[in-house]
N, C-alpha and C. Protein backbone atom coordinates (compact mmCIF):
# COMPACT_ATOMS: atom_id res chain seq x y z
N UNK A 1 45.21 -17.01 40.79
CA UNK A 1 46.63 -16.82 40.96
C UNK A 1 47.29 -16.77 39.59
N UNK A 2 48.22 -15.57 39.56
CA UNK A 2 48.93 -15.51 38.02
C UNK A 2 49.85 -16.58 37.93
N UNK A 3 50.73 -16.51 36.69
CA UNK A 3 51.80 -17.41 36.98
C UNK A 3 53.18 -16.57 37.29
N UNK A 4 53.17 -15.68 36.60
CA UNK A 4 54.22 -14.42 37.70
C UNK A 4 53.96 -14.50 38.74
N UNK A 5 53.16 -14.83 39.83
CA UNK A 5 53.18 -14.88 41.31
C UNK A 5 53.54 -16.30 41.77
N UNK A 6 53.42 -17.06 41.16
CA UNK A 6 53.71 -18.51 41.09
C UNK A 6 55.42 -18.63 41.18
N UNK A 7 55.83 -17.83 40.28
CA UNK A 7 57.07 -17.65 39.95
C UNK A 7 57.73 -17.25 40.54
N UNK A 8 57.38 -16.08 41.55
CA UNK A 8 57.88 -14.81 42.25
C UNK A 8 58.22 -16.10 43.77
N UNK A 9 56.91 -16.74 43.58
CA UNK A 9 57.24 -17.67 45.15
C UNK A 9 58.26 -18.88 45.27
N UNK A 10 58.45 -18.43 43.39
CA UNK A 10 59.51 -20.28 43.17
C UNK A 10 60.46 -19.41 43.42
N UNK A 11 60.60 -18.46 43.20
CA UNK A 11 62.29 -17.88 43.22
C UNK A 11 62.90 -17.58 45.11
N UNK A 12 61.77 -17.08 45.61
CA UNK A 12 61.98 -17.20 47.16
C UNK A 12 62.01 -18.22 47.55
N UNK A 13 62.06 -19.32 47.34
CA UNK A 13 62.35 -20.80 48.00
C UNK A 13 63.42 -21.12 47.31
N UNK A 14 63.74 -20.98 45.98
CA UNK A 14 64.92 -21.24 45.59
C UNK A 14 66.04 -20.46 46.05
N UNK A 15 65.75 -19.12 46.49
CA UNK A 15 66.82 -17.89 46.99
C UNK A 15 66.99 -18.82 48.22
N UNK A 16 66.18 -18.96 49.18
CA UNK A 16 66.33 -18.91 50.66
C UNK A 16 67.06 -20.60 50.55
N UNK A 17 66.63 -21.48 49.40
CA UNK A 17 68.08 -22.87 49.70
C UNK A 17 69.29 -22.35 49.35
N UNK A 18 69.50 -21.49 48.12
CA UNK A 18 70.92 -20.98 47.89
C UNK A 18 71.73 -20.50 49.05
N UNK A 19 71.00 -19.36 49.71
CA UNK A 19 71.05 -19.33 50.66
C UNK A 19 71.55 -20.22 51.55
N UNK A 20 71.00 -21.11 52.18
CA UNK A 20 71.54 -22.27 52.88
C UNK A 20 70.45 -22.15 54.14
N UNK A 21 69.05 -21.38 53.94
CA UNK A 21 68.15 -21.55 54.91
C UNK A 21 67.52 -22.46 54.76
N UNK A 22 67.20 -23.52 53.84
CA UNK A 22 66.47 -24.75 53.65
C UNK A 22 67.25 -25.95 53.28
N UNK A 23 66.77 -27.22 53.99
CA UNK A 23 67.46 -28.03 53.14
C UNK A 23 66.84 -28.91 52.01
N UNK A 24 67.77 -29.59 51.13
CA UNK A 24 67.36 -30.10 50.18
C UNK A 24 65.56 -30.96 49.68
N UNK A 25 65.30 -31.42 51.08
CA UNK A 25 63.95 -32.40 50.87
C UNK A 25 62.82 -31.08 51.53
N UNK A 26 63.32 -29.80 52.33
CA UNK A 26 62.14 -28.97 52.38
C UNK A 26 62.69 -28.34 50.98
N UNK A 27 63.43 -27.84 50.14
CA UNK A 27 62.81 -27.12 49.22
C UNK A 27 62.14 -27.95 48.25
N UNK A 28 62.31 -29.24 48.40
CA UNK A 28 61.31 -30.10 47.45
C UNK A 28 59.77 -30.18 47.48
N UNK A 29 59.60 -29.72 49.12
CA UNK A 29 58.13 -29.75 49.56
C UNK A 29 57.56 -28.32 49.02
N UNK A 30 58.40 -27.34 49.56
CA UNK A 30 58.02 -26.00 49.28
C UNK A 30 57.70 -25.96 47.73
N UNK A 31 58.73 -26.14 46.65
CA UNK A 31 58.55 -25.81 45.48
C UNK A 31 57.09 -26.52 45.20
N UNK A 32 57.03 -27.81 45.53
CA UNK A 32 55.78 -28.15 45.20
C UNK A 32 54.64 -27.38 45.46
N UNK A 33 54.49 -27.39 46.72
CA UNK A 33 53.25 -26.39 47.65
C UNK A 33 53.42 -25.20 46.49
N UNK A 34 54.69 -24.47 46.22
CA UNK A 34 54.13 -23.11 45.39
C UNK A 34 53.85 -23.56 43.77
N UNK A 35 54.28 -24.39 43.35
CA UNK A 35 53.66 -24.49 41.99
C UNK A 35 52.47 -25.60 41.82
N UNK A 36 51.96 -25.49 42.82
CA UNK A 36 50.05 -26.19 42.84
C UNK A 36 49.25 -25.02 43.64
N UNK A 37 49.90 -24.02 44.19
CA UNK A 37 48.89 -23.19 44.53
C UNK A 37 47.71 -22.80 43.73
N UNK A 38 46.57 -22.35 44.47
CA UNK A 38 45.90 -21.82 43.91
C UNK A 38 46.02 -20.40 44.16
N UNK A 39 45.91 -19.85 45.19
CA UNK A 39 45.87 -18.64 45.95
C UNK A 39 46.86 -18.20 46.60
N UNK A 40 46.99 -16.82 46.67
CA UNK A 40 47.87 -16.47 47.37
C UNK A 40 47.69 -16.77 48.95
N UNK A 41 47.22 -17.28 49.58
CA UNK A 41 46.43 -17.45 50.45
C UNK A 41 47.40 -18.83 50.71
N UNK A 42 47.93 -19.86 49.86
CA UNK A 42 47.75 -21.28 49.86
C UNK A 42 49.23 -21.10 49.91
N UNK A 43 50.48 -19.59 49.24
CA UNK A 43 51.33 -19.51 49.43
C UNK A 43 51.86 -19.05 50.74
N UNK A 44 51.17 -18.20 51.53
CA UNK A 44 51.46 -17.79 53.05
C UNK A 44 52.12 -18.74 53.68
N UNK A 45 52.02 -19.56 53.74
CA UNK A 45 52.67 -20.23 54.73
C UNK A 45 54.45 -20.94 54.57
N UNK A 46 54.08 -21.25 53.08
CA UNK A 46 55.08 -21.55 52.21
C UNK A 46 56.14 -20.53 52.41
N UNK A 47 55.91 -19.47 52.04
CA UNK A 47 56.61 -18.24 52.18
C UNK A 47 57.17 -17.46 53.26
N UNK A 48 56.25 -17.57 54.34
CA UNK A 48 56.35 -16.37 55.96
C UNK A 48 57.72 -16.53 56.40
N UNK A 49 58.12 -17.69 56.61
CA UNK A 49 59.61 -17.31 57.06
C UNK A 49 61.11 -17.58 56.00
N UNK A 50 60.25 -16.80 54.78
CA UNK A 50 61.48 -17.24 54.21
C UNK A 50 62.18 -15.79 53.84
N UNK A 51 60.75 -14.50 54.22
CA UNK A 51 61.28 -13.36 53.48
C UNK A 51 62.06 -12.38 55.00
N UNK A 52 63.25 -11.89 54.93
CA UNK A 52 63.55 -10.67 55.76
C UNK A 52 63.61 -9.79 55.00
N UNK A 53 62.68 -9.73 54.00
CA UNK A 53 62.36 -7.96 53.41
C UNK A 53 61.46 -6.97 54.32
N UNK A 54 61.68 -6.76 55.48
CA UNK A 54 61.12 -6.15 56.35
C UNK A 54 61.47 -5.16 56.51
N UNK A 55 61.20 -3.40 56.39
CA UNK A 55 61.51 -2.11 56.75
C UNK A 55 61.05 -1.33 57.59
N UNK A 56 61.51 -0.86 58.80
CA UNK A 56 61.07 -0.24 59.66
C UNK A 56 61.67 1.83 59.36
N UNK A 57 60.50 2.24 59.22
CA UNK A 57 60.74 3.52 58.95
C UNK A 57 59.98 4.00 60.34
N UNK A 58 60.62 5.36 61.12
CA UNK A 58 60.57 5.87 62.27
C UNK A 58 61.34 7.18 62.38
N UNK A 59 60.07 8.02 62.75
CA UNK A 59 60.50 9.52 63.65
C UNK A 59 59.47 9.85 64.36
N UNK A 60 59.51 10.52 65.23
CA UNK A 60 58.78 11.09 66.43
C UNK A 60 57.82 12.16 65.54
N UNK A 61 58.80 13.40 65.36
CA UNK A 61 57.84 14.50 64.58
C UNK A 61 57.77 15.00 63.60
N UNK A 62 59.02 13.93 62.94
CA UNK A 62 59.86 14.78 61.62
C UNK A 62 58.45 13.74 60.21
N UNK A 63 58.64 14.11 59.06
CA UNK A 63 57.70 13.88 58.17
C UNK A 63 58.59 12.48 57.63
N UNK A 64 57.88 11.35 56.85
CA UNK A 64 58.32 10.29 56.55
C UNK A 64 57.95 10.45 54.70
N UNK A 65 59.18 10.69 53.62
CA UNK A 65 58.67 10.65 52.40
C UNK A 65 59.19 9.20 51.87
N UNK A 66 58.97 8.77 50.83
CA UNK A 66 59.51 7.48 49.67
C UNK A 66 58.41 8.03 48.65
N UNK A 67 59.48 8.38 47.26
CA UNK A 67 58.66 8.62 45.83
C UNK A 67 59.71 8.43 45.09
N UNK A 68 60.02 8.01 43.71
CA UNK A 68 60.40 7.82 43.10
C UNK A 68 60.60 6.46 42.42
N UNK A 69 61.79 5.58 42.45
CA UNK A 69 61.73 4.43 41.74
C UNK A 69 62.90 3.71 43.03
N UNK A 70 62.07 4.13 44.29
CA UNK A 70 62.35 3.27 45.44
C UNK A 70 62.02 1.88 45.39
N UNK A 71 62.92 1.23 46.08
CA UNK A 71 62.47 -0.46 46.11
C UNK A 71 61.38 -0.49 47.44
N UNK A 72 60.33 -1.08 46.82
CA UNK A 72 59.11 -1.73 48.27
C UNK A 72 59.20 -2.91 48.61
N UNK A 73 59.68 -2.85 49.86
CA UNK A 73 59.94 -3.96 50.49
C UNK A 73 58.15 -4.93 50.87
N UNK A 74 58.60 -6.29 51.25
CA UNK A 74 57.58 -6.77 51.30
C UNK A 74 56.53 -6.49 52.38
N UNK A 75 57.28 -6.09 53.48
CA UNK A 75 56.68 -5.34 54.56
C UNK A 75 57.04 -4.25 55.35
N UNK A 76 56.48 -3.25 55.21
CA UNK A 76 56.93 -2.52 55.54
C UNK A 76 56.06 -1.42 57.40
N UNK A 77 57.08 -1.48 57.76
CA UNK A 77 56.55 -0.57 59.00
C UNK A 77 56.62 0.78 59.39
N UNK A 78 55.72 1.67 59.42
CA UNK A 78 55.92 3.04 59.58
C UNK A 78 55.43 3.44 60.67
N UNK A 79 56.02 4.08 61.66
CA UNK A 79 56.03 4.56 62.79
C UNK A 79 55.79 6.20 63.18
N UNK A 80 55.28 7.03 63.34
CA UNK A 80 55.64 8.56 63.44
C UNK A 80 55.11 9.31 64.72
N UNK A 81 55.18 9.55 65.65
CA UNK A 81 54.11 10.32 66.57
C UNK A 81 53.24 11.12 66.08
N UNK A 82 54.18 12.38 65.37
CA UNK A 82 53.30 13.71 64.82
C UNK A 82 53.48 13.98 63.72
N UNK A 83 54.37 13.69 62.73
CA UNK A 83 54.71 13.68 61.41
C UNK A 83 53.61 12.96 60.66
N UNK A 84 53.79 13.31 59.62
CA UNK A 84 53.14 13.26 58.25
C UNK A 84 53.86 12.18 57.58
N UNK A 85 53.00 11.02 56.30
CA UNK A 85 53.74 10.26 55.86
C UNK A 85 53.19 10.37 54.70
N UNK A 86 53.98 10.07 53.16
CA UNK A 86 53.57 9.97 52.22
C UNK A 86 54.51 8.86 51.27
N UNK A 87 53.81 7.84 51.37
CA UNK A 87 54.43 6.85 50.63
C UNK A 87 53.82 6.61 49.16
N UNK A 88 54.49 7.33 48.17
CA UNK A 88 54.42 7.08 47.00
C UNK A 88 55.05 6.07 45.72
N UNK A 89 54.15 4.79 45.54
CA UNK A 89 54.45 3.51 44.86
C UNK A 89 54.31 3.24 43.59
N UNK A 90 53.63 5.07 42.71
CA UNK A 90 53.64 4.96 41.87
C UNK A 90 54.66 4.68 40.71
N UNK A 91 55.56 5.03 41.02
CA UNK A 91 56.89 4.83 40.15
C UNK A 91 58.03 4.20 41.10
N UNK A 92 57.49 3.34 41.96
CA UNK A 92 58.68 2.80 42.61
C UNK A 92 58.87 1.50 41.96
N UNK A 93 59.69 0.60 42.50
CA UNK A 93 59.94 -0.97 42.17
C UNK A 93 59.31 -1.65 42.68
N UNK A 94 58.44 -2.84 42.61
CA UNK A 94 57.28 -3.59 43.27
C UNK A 94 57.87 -4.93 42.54
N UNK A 95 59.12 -5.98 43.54
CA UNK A 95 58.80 -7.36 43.42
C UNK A 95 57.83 -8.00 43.88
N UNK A 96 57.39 -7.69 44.63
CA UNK A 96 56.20 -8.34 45.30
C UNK A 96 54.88 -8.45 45.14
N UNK A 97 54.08 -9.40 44.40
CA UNK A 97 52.45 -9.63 44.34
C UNK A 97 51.22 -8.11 45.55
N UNK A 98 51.98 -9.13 46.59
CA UNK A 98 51.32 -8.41 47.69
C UNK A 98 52.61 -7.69 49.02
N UNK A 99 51.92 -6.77 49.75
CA UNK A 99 52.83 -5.56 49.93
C UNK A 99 51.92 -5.30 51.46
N UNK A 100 52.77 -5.51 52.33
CA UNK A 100 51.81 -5.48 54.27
C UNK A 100 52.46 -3.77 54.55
N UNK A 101 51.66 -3.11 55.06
CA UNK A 101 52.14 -1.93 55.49
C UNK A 101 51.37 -1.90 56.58
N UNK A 102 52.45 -1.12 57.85
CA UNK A 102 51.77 -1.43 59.16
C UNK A 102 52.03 0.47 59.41
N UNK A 103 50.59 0.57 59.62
CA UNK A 103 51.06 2.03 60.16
C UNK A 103 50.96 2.23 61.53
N UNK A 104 51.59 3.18 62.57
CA UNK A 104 51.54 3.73 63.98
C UNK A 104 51.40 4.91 64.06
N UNK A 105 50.22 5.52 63.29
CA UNK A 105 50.24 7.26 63.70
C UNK A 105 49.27 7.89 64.46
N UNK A 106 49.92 8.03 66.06
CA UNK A 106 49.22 8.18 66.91
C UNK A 106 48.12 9.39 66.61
N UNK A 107 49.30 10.72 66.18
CA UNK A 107 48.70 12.06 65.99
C UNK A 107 49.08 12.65 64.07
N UNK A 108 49.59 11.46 63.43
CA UNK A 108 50.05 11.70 62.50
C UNK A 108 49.32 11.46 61.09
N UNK A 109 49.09 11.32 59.91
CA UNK A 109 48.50 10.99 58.69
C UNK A 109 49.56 10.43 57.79
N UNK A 110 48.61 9.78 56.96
CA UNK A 110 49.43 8.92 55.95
C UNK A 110 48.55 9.07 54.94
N UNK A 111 49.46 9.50 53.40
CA UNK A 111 48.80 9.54 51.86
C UNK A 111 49.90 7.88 51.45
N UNK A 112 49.09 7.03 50.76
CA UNK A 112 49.92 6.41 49.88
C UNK A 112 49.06 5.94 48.53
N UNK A 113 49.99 6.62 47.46
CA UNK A 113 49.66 6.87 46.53
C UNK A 113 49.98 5.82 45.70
N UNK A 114 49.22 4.86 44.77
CA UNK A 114 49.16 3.40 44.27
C UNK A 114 49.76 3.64 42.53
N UNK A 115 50.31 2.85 42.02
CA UNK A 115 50.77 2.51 40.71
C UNK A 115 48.75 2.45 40.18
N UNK A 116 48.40 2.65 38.91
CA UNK A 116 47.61 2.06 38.40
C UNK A 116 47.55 0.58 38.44
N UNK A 117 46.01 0.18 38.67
CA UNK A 117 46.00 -1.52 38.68
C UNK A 117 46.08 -2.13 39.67
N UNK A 118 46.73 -1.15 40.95
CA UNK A 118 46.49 -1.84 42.09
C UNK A 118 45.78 -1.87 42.71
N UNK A 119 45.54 -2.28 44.07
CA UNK A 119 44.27 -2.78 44.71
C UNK A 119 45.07 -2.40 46.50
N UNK A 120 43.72 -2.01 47.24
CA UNK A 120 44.22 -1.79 48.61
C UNK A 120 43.11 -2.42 49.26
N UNK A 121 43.71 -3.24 50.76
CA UNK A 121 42.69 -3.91 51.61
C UNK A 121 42.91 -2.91 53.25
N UNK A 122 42.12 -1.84 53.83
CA UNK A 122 42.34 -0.80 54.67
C UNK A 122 41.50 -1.84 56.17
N UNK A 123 41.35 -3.16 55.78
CA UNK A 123 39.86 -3.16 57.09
C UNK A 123 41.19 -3.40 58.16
N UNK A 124 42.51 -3.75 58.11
CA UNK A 124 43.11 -3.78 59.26
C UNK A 124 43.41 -2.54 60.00
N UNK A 125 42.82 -1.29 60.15
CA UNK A 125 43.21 0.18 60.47
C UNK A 125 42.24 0.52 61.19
N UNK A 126 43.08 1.22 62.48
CA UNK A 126 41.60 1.32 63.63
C UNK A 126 42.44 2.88 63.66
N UNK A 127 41.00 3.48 63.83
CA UNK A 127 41.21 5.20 64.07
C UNK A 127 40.06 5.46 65.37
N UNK A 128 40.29 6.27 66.01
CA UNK A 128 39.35 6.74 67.10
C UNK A 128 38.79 7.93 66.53
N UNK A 129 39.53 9.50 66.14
CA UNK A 129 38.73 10.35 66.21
C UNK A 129 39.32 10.36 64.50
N UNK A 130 40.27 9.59 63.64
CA UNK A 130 40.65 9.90 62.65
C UNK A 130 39.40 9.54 61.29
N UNK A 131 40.69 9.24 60.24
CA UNK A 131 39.32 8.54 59.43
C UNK A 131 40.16 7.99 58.41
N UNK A 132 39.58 6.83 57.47
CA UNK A 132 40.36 5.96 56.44
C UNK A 132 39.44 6.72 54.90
N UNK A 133 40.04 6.87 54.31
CA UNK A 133 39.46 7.12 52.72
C UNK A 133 40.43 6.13 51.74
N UNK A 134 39.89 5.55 51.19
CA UNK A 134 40.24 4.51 50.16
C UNK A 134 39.49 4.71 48.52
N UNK A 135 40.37 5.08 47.88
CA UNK A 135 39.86 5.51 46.60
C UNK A 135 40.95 4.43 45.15
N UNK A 136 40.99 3.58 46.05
CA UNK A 136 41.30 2.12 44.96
C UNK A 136 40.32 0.93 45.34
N UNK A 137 40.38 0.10 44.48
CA UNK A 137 39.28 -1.02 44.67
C UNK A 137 40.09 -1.89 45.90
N UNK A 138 39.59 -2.92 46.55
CA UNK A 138 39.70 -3.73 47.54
C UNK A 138 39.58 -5.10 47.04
N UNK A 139 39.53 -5.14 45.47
CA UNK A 139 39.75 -6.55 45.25
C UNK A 139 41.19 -6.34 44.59
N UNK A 140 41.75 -7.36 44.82
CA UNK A 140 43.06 -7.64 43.50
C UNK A 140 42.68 -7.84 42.26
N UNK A 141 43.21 -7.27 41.41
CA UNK A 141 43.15 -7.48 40.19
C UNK A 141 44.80 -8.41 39.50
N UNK A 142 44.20 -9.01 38.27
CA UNK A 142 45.34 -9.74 37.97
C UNK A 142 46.59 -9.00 37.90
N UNK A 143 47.69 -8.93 37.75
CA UNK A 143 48.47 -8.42 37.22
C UNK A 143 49.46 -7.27 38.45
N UNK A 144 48.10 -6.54 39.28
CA UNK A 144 48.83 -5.23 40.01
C UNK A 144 48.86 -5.48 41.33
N UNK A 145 49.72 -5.14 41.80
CA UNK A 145 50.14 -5.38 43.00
C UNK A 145 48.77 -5.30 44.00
N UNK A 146 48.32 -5.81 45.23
CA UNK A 146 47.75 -5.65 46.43
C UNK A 146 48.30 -5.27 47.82
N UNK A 147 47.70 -4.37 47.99
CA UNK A 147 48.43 -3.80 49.26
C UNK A 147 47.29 -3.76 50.76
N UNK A 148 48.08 -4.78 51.61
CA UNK A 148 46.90 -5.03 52.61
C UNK A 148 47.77 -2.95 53.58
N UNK A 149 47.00 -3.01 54.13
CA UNK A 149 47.54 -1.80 55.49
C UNK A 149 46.48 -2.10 57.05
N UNK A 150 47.80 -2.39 57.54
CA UNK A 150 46.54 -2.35 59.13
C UNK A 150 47.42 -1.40 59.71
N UNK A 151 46.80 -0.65 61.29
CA UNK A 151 47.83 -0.28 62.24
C UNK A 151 47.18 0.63 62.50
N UNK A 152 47.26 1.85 63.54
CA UNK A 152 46.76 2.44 64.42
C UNK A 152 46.70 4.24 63.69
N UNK A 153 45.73 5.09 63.46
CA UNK A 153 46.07 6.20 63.29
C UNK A 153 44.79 6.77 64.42
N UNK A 154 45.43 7.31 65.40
CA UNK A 154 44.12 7.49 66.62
C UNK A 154 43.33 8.89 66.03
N UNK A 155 43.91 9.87 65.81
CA UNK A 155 43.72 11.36 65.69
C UNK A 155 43.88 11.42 63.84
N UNK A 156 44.43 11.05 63.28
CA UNK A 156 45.08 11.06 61.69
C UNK A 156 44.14 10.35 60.68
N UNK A 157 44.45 10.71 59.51
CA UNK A 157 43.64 10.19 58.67
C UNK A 157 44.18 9.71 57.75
N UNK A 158 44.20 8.48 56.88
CA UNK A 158 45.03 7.50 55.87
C UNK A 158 44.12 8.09 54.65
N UNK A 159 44.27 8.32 53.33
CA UNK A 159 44.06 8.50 52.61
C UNK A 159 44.77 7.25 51.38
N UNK A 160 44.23 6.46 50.07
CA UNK A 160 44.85 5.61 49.65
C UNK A 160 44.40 5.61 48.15
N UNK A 161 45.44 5.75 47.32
CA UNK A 161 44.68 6.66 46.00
C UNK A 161 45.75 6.18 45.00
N UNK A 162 45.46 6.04 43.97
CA UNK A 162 46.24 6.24 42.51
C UNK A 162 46.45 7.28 42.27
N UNK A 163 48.02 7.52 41.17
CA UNK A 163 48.41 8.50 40.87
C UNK A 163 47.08 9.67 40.33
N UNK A 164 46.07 8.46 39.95
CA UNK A 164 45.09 9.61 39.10
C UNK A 164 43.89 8.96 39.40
N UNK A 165 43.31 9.33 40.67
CA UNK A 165 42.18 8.49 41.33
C UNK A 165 41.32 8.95 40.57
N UNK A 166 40.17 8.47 40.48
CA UNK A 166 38.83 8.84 39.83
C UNK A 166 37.68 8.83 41.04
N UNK A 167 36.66 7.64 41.06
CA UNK A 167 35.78 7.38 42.21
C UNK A 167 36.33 6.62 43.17
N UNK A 168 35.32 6.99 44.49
CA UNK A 168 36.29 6.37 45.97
C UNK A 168 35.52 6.05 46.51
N UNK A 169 35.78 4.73 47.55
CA UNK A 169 34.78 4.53 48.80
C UNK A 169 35.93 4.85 50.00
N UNK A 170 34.81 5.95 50.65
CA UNK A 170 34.58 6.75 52.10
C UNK A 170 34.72 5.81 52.97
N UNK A 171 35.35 4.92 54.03
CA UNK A 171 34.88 4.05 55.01
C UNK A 171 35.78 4.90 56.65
N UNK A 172 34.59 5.19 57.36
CA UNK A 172 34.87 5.61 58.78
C UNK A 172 35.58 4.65 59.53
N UNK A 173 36.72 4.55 59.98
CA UNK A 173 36.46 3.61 61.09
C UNK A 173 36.03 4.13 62.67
């Protein structure tokens, strides 16, 4: 665990008492729990209900874009029947360590294209006749964001790549 992520989790417990969602003797517990973590793993719990950075993006057939120096929310949900999605994070804003993306593309595909340094975890993604290609590593590395993705593409295929992928692992589901 960095200490920028350490940090990132002191500031969400400190936001959410300013706030007035905690009181005084839980943010005493919380701050503790996040500055003895080890893992991000050890912060989950600390954290789950403190963030409503949640985005629900949705259309039936129309195409779903984000590129530029968009803010990424901490979780995000994408929905499409038949449309196409391309979520590009290379030049967006990334407060967040780690980054949940839930996809629903029944008949649809998804490209999301990674900042250098980051890391993608694809095993939450079930496809029937589709397929997952992952051409970033699956471990975290210090420093770059991790991006878990689960969710349904039945017919579609997820593709998950850096601005300037090099070698990739192929995984069918």
């Amino acid at each position: 665990m960095t200490p920028a992520e350490r940090e990132t989790a002191v500031e969400l417990v400190q936001q959410a008492y300013a706030d007035g969602r905690l009181q005084p003797a839980e943010l005493e517990q919380r701050l503790e729990l996040a500055l003895t973590a080890t893992s991000w793993e050890d912060l989950g719990p600390i954290l789950a209900d403190l963030s409503d950075d949640a985005v629900l993006l949705e259309t039936t057939g129309g195409n779903i874009r984000r590129a530029g120096d968009w803010q990424v929310p901490r979780r995000l949900r994408v929905s499409s029947e038949y449309g196409r999605v391309r979520l590009d994070l290379s030049r967006a804003v990334i407060r967040h360590p780690h980054i949940e993306i839930d996809l629903r593309l029944p008949f649809g595909s998804a490209t999301i294209i990674l900042p250098a340094g980051a890391s993608a975890n694809v095993d939450g993604v079930r496809t029937e006749w589709g397929s997952v290609v992952c051409k970033v590593p699956g471990s975290r590395f210090a420093g770059g964001p991790h991006v878990r993705v689960t969710g349904e593409l039945t017919y579609g295929r997820l593709t998950i790549r850096t601005a300037h992928s090099g070698s990739f692992v192929r995984r069918r589901a």
